[in-house]
Protein backbone atom coordinates (compact mmCIF):
# COMPACT_ATOMS: atom_id res chain seq x y z
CA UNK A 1 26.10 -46.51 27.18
CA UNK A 2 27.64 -49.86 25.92
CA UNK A 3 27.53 -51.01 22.56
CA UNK A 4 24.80 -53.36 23.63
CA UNK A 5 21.82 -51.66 23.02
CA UNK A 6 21.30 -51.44 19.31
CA UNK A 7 18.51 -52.11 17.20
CA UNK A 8 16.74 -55.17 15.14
CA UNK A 9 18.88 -55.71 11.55
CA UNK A 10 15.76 -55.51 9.22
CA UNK A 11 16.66 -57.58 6.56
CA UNK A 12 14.49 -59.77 7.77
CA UNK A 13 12.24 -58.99 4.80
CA UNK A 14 14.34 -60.43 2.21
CA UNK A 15 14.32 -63.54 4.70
CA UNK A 16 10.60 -63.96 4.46
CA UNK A 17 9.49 -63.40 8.26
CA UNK A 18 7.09 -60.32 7.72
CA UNK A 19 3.62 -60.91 7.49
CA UNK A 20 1.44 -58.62 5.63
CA UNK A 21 -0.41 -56.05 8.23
CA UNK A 22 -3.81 -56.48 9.37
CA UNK A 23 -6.56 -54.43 11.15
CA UNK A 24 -6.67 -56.20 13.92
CA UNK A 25 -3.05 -56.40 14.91
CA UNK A 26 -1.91 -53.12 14.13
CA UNK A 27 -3.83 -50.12 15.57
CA UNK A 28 -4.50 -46.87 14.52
CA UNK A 29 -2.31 -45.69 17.33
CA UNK A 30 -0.38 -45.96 20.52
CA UNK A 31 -2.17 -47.25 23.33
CA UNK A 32 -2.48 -48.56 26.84
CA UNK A 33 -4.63 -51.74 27.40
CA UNK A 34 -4.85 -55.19 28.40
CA UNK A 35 -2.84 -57.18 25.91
CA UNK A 36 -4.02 -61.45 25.82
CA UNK A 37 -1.55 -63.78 25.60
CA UNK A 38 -0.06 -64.16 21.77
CA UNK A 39 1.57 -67.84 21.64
CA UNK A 40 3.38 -68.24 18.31
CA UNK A 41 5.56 -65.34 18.40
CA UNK A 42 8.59 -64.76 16.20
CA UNK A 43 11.52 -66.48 16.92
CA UNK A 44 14.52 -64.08 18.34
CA UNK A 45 15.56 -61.49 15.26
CA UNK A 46 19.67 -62.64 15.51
CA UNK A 47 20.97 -64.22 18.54
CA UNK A 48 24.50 -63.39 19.65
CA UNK A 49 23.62 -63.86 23.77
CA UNK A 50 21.67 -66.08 25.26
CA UNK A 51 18.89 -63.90 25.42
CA UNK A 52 17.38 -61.13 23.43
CA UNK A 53 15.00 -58.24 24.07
CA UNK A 54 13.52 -56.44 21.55
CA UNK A 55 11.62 -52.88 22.09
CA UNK A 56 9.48 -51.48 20.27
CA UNK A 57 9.01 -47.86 20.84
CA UNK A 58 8.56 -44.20 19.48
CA UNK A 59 10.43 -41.39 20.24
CA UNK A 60 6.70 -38.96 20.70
CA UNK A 61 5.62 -41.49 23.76
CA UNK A 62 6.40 -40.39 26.71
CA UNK A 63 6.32 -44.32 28.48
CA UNK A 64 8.82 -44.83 26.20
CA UNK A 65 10.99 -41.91 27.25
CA UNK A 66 10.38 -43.01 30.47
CA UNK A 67 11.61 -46.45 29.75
CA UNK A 68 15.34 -45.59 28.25
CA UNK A 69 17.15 -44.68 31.09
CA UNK A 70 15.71 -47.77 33.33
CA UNK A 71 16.34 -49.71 30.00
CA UNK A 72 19.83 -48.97 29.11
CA UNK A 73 20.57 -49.88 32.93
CA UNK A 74 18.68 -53.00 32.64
CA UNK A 75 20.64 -53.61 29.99
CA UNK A 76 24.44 -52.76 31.26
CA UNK A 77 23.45 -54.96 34.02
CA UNK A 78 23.29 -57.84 31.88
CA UNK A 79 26.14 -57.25 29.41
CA UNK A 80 26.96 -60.36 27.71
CA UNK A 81 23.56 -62.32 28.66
CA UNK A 82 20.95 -60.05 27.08
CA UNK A 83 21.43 -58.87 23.20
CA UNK A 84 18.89 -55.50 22.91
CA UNK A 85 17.68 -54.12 19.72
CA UNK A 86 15.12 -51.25 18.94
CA UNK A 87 12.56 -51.53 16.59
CA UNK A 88 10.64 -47.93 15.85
CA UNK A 89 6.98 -47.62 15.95
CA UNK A 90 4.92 -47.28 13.07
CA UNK A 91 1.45 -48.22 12.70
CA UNK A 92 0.01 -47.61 8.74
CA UNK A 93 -3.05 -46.23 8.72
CA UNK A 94 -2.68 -44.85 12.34
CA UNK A 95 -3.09 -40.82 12.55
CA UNK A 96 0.50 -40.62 13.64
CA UNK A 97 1.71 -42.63 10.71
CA UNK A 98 3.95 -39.53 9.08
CA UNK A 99 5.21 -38.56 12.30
CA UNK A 100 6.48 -42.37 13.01
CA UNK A 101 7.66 -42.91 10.02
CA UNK A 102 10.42 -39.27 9.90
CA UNK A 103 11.01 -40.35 13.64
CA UNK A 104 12.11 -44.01 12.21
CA UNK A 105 14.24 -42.77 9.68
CA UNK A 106 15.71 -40.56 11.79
CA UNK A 107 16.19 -43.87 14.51
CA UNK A 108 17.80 -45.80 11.49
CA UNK A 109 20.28 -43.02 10.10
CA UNK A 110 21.68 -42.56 13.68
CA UNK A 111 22.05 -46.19 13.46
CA UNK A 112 23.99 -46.40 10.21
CA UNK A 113 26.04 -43.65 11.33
CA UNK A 114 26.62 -45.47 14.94
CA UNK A 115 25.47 -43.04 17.02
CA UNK A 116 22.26 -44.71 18.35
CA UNK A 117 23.87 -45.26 21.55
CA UNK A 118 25.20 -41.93 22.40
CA UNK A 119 22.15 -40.03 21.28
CA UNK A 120 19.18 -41.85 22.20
CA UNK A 121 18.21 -40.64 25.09
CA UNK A 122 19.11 -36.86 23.22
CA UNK A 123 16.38 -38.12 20.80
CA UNK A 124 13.92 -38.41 23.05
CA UNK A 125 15.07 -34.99 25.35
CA UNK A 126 14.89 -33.27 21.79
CA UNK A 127 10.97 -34.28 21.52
CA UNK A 128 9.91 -34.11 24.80
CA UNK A 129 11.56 -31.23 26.74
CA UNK A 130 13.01 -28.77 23.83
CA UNK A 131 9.78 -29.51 21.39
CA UNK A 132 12.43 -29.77 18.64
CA UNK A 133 10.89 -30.85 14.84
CA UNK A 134 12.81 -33.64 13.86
CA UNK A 135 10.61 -34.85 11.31
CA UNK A 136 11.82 -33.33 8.26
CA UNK A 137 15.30 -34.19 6.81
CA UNK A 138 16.52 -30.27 7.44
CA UNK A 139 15.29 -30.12 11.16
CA UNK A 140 16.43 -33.99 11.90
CA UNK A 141 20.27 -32.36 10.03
CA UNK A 142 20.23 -29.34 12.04
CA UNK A 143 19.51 -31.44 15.36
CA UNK A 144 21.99 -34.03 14.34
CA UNK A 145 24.75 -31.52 13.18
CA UNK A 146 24.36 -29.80 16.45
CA UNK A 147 24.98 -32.96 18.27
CA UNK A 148 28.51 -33.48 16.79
CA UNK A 149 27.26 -35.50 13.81
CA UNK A 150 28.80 -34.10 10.37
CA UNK A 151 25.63 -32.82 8.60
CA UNK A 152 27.00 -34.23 5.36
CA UNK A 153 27.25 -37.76 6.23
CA UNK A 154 23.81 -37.74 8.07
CA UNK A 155 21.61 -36.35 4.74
CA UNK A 156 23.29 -39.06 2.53
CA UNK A 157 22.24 -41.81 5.33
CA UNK A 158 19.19 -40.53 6.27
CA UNK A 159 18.72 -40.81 1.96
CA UNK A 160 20.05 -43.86 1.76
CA UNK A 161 18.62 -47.13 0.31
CA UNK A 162 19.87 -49.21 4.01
CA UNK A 163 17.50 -46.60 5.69
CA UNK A 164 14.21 -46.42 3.38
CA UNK A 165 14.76 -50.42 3.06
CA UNK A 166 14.46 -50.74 7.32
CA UNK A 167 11.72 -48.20 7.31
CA UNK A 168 9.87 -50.05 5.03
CA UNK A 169 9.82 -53.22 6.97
CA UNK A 170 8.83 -51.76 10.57
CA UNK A 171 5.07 -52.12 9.64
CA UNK A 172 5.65 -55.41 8.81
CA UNK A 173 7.37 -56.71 12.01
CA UNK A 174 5.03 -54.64 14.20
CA UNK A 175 2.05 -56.43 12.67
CA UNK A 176 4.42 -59.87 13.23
CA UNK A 177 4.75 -59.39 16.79
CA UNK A 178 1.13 -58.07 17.48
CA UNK A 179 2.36 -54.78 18.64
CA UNK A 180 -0.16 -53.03 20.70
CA UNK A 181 1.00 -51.13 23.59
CA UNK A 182 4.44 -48.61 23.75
CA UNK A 183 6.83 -49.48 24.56
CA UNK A 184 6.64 -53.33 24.42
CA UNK A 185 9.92 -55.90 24.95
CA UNK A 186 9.83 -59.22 23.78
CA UNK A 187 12.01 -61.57 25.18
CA UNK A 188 13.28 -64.40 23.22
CA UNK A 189 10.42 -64.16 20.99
CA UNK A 190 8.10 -66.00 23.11
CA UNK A 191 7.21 -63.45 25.62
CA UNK A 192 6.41 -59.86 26.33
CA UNK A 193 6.37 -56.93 29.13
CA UNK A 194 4.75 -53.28 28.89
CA UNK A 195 3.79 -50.79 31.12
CA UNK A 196 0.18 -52.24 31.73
CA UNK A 197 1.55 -55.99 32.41
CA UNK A 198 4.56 -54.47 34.74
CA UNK A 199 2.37 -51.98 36.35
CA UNK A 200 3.61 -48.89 34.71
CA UNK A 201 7.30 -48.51 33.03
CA UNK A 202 9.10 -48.56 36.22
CA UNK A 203 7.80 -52.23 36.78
CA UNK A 204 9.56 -52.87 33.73
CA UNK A 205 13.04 -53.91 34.46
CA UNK A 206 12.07 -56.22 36.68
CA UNK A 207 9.77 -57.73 34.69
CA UNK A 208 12.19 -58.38 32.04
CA UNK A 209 14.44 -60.10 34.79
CA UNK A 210 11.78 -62.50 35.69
CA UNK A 211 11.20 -63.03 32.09
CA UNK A 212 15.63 -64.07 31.29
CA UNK A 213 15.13 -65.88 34.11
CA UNK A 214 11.84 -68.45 33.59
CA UNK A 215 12.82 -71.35 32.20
C-alpha cells in the first residue's frame, strides 16, 4: 500500500480545535443508526491534496475490517487527489473504552515507527481471524516483533510521550466530529459516509467518490 494512507497528526490539541466531550455526541459505544446532517464540521486536519478523508475506525469492528481493503483501493485510485488519515476510536465512558484505548496506542506506535501501512490490514487479521490480545504492551510486542518490527524500538514508542499525547486527544476529536457510527469518513470536513448512509461498507467507496466529486 502507498504511503498515502496514514493517519490524522494530533497536535491539533495544542492548536485549540478539540472540544470538550459531551453525552450526546459521543456514545457509549459503536453503533449502526441513522446519523442527521451535522453542518459546522471541522475544517480538513492538514491539507497536502486537494481533498482529504478522514476515518475513524477501531480495529474490534468488523465494518471497519471490512472497509480497509475497499479503502486502501479507494485510496490508490486517487493518489495525489485524496490525502487519507486514520483516526482510532475511542468513546470515554463507553464499555469498550480500555479496549479502544490499547488498540489506539497500538494504531499510533505502528505509526511512529512507520509501519501503519504495511500492517494495517495485519492489525485487523490479528483481531478478527487469529483472536490475538493486542491490548497489553507484551501481547501488542510479541505481535509486533513477530511481524518484523524490532521489539525494542516498538516498547519505547508504544511508551512514548508522541503516543500517550495522540491517545489523549482521540476523545476529543471524536466528540468534534460527532462520531457516531464505525467506520465513518469525512471528506473535507464538511461531509460524511458510513455504512448506514452508503448502504453497508461496500457502498462506501463510491460514496466517497460522489462526495470528491460534488462541488
Amino acid at each position: 500500500m502507498n504511503t498515502l494512507l496514514r493517519s490524522a497528526v494530533l497536535l491539533a490539541v495544542s492548536a485549540g480545535l478539540l472540544g470538550a466531550p459531551t453525552a450526546a455526541a459521543v456514545p457509549d459505544h459503536p453503533r449502526e443508526g441513522a446519523l442527521a446532517a451535522r453542518p459546522g464540521l471541522p475544517q480538513p486536519l492538514r491539507v497536502s491534496a486537494p481533498h482529504e478523508a478522514v476515518e475513524f475506525f477501531w480495529y474490534d469492528c468488523s465494518h471497519s475490517a471490512r472497509l480497509e481493503e475497499p479503502l486502501e483501493q479507494w485510496a490508490a485510485r486517487h493518489t495525489g487527489e485524496v490525502t487519507l488519515r486514520r483516526i482510532p476510536a475511542i468513546w470515554t465512558g463507553g464499555p469498550d473504552e480500555q479496549v479502544q484505548t490499547a488498540h489506539a496506542r497500538l494504531y499510533y506506535t505502528l505509526e511512529r515507527l512507520g509501519a501503519v501501512d504495511r500492517l494495517q490490514r495485519r492489525v485487523f487479521t490479528a483481531v478478527h481471524t487469529e483472536h490475538t490480545d493486542l491490548t497489553t504492551e507484551d501481547g501488542a510486542a510479541a505481535w509486533a516483533a513477530a511481524q518484523g518490527l524490532a521489539e525494542h524500538d516498538f516498547r519505547l514508542a508504544y511508551r512514548s510521550a508522541e503516543v500517550d499525547r495522540a491517545v489523549a486527544a482521540v476523545p476529543g476529536l471524536f466528540a468534534r466530529y460527532a462520531v457516531d457510527e464505525l467506520p465513518t469518513v469525512i471528506v473535507d470536513g464538511r461531509d460524511r459516509t458510513t455504512p448506514v448512509r452508503a448502504g453497508g461498507v461496500e457502498g462506501m467507496p463510491a460514496e466517497l467518490d460522489r462526495l470528491i466529486e460534488q462541488p
